[in-house]
N, C-alpha and C. Protein backbone atom coordinates (compact mmCIF):
# COMPACT_ATOMS: atom_id res chain seq x y z
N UNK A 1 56.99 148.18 85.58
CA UNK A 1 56.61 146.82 85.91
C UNK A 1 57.77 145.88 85.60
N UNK A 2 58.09 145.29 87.10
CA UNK A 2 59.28 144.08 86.51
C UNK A 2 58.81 142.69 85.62
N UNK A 3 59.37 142.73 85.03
CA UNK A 3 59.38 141.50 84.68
C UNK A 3 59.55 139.59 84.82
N UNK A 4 59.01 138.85 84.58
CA UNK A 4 58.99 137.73 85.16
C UNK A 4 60.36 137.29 84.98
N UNK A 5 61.18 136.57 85.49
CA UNK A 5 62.82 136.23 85.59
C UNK A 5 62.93 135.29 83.97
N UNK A 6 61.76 134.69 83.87
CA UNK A 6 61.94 133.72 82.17
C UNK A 6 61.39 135.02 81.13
N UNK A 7 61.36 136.23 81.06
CA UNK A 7 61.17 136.82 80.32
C UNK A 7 62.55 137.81 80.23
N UNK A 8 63.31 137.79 80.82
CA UNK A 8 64.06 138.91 81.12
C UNK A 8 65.31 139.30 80.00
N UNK A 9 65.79 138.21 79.34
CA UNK A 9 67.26 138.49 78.11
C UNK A 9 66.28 138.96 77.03
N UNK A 10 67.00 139.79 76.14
CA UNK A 10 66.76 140.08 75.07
C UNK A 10 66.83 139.43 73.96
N UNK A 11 66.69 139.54 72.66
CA UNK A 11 66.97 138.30 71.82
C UNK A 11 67.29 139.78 70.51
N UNK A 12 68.14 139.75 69.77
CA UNK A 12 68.36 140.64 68.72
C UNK A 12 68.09 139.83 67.74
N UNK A 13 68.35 140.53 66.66
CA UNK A 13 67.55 140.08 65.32
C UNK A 13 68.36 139.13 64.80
N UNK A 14 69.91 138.66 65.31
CA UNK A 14 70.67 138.04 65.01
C UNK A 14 70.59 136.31 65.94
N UNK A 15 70.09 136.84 66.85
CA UNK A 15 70.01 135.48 67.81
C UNK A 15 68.48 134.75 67.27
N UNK A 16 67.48 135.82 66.93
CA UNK A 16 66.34 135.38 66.33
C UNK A 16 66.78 134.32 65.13
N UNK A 17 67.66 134.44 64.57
CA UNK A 17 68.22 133.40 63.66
C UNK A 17 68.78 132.12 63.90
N UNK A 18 69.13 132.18 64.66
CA UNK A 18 70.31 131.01 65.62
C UNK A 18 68.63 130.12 66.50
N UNK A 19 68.15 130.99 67.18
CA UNK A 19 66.60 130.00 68.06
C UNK A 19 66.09 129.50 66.96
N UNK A 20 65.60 130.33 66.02
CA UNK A 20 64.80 129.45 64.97
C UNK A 20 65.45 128.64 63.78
N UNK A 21 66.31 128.27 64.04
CA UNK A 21 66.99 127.53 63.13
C UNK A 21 65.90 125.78 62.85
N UNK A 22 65.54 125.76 61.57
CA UNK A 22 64.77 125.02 61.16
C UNK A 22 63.26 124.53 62.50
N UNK A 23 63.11 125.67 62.56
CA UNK A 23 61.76 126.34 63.02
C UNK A 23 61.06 127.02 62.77
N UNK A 24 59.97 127.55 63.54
CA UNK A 24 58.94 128.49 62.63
C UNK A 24 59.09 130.25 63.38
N UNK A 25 58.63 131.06 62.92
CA UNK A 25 58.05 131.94 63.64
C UNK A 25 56.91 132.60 63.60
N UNK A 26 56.05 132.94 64.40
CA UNK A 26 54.97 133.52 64.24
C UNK A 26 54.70 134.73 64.66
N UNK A 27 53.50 135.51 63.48
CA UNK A 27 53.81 137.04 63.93
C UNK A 27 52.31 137.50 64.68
N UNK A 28 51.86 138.78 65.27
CA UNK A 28 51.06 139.26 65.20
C UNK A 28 49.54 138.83 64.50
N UNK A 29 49.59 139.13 63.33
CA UNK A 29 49.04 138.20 62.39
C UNK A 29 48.90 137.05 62.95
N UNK A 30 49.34 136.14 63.12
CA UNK A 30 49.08 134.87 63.12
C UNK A 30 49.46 133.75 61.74
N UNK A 31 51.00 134.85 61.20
CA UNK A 31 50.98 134.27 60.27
C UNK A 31 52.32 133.05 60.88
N UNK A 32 52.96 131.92 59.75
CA UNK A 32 53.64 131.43 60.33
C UNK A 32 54.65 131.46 58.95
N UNK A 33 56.27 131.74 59.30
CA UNK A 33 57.20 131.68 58.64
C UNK A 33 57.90 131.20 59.03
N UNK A 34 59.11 130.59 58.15
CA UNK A 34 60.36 129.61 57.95
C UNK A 34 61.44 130.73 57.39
N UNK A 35 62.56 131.00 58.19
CA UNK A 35 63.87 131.44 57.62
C UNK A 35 64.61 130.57 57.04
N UNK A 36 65.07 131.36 55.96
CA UNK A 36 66.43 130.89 54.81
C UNK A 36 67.01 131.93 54.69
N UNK A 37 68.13 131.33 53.89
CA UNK A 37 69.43 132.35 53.40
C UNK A 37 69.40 131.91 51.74
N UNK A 38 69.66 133.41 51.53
CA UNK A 38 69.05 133.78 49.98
C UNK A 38 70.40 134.41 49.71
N UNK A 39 71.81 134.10 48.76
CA UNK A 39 72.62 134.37 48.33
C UNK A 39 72.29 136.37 47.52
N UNK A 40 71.44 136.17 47.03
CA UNK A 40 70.83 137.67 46.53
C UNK A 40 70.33 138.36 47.20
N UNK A 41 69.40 137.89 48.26
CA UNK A 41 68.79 138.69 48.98
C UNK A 41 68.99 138.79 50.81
N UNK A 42 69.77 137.85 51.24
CA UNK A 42 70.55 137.58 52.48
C UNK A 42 69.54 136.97 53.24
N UNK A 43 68.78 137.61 54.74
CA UNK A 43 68.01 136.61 55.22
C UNK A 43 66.72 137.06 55.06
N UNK A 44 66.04 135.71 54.40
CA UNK A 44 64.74 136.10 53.89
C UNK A 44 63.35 135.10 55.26
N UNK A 45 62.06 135.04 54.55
CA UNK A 45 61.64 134.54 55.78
C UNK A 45 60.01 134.05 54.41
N UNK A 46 59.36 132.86 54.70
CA UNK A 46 58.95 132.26 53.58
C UNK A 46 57.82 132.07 54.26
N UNK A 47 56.57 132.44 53.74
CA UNK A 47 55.14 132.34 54.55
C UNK A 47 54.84 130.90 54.64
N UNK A 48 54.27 130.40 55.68
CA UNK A 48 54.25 128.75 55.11
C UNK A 48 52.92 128.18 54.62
N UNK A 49 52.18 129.16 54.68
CA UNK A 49 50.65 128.69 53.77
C UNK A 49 50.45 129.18 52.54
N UNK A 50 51.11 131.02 52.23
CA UNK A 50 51.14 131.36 50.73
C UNK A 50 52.17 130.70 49.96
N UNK A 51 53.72 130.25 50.57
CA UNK A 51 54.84 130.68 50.18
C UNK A 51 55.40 131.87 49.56
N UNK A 52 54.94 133.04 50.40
CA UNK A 52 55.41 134.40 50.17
C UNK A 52 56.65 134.59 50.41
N UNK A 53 57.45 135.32 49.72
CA UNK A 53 59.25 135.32 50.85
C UNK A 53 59.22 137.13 51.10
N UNK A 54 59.30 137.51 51.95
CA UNK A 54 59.43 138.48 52.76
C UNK A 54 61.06 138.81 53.10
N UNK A 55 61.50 139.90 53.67
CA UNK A 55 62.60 140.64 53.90
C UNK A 55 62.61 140.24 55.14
N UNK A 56 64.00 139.37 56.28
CA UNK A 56 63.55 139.23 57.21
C UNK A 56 63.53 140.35 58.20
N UNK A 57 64.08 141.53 58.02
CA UNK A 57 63.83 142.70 58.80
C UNK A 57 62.42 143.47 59.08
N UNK A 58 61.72 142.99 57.64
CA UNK A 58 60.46 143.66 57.51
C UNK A 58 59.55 142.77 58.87
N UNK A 59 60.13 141.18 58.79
CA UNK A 59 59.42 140.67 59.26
C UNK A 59 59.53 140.28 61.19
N UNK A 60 60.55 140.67 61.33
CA UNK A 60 61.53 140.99 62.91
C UNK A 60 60.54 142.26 63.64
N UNK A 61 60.37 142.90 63.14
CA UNK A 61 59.60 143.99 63.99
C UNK A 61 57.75 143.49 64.23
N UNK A 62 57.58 142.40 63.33
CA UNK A 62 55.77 141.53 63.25
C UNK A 62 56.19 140.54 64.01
N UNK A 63 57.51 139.95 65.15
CA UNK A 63 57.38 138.64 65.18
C UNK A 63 56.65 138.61 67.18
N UNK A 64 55.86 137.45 66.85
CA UNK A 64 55.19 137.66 68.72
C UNK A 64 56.20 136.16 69.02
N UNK A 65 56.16 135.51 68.14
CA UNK A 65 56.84 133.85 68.76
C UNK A 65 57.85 133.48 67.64
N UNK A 66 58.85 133.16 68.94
CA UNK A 66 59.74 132.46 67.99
C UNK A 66 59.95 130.88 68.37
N UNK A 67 59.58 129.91 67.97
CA UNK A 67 59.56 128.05 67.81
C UNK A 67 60.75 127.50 67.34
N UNK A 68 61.04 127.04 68.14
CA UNK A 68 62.43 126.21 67.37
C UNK A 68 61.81 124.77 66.64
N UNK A 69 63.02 123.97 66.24
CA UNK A 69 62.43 122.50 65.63
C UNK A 69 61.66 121.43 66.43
N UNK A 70 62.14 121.88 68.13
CA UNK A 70 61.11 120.87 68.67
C UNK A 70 59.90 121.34 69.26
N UNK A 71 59.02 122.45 68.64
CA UNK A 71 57.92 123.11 69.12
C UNK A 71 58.05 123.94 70.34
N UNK A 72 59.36 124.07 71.02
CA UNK A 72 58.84 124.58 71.99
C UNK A 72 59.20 126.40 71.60
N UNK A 73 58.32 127.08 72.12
CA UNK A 73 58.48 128.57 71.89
C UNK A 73 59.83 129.08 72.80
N UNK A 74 60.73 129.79 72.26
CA UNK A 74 61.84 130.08 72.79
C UNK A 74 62.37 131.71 72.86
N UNK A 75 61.36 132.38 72.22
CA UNK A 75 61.47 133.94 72.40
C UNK A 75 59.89 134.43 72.11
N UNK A 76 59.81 135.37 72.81
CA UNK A 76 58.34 135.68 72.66
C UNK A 76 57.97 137.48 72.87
N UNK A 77 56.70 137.88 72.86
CA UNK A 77 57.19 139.45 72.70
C UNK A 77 55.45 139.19 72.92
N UNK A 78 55.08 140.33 74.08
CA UNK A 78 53.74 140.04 74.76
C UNK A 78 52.91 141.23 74.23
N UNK A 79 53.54 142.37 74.18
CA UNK A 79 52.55 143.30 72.87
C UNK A 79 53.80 143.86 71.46
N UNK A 80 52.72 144.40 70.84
CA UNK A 80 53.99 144.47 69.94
C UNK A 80 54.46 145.66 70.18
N UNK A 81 55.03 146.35 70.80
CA UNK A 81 55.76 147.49 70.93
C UNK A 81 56.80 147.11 72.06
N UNK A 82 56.72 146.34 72.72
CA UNK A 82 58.15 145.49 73.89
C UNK A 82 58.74 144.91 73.00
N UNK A 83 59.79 144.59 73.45
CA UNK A 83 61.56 144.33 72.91
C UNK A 83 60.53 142.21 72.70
N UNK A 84 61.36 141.68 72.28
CA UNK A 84 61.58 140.11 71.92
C UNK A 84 61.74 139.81 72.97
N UNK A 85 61.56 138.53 73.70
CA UNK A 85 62.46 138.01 74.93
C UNK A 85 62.28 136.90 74.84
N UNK A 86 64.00 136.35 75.25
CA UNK A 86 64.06 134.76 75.64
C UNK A 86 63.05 134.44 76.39
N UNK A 87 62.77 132.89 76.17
CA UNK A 87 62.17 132.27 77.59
C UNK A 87 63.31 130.84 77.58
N UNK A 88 63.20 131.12 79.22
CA UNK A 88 63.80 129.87 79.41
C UNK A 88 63.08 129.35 80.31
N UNK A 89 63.02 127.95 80.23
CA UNK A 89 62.28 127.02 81.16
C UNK A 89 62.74 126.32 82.02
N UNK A 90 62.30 126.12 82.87
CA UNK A 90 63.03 125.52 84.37
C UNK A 90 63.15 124.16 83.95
N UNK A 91 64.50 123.38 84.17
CA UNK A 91 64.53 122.01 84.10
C UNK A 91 63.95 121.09 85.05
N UNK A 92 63.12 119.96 84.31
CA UNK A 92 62.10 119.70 85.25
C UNK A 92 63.08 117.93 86.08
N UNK A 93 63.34 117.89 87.09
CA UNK A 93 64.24 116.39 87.27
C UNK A 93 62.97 115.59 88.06
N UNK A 94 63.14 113.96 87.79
CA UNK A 94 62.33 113.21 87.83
C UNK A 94 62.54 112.72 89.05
């Protein structure tokens, strides 16, 4: 099955860092986390209702949405066993 053309780039665990930069992500769960950088522990990922901090690798393979700072969802993953994928949105002119 092809895929829709706004689903199609990949997003690695490294670009997942760069989209969500002072954003959220959300997993499976339905949980919602905030990435930081942890001098001891490198990139970590911080629950935002327990304040749990998690491993962010542990948490890269749970993620369904990734949100940047202005809400809009910018990588997404439709079951959990498919790869991450960009979305990009069509620019809308007035």
């Amino acid at each position: 099955m092809r895929l829709p053309r706004r689903f199609r780039d990949r997003v690695s665990m490294y670009d997942v860092v760069v989209l969500a930069k002072e954003g959220y992500i959300r997993t499976f769960d339905k949980e919602m986390y905030r990435l930081f950088f942890s001098k001891k522990r490198g990139m970590c990922a911080i629950n935002a209702k327990t304040q749990e901090v998690k491993d962010f690798t542990i948490i890269y393979k749970d993620i369904k949405t990734v949100i940047d700072k202005t809400g809009l969802e910018v990588a997404k993953r439709l079951r959990k066993n498919d790869e991450l994928r960009k979305i990009e949105y069509l620019k809308q002119t007035i």
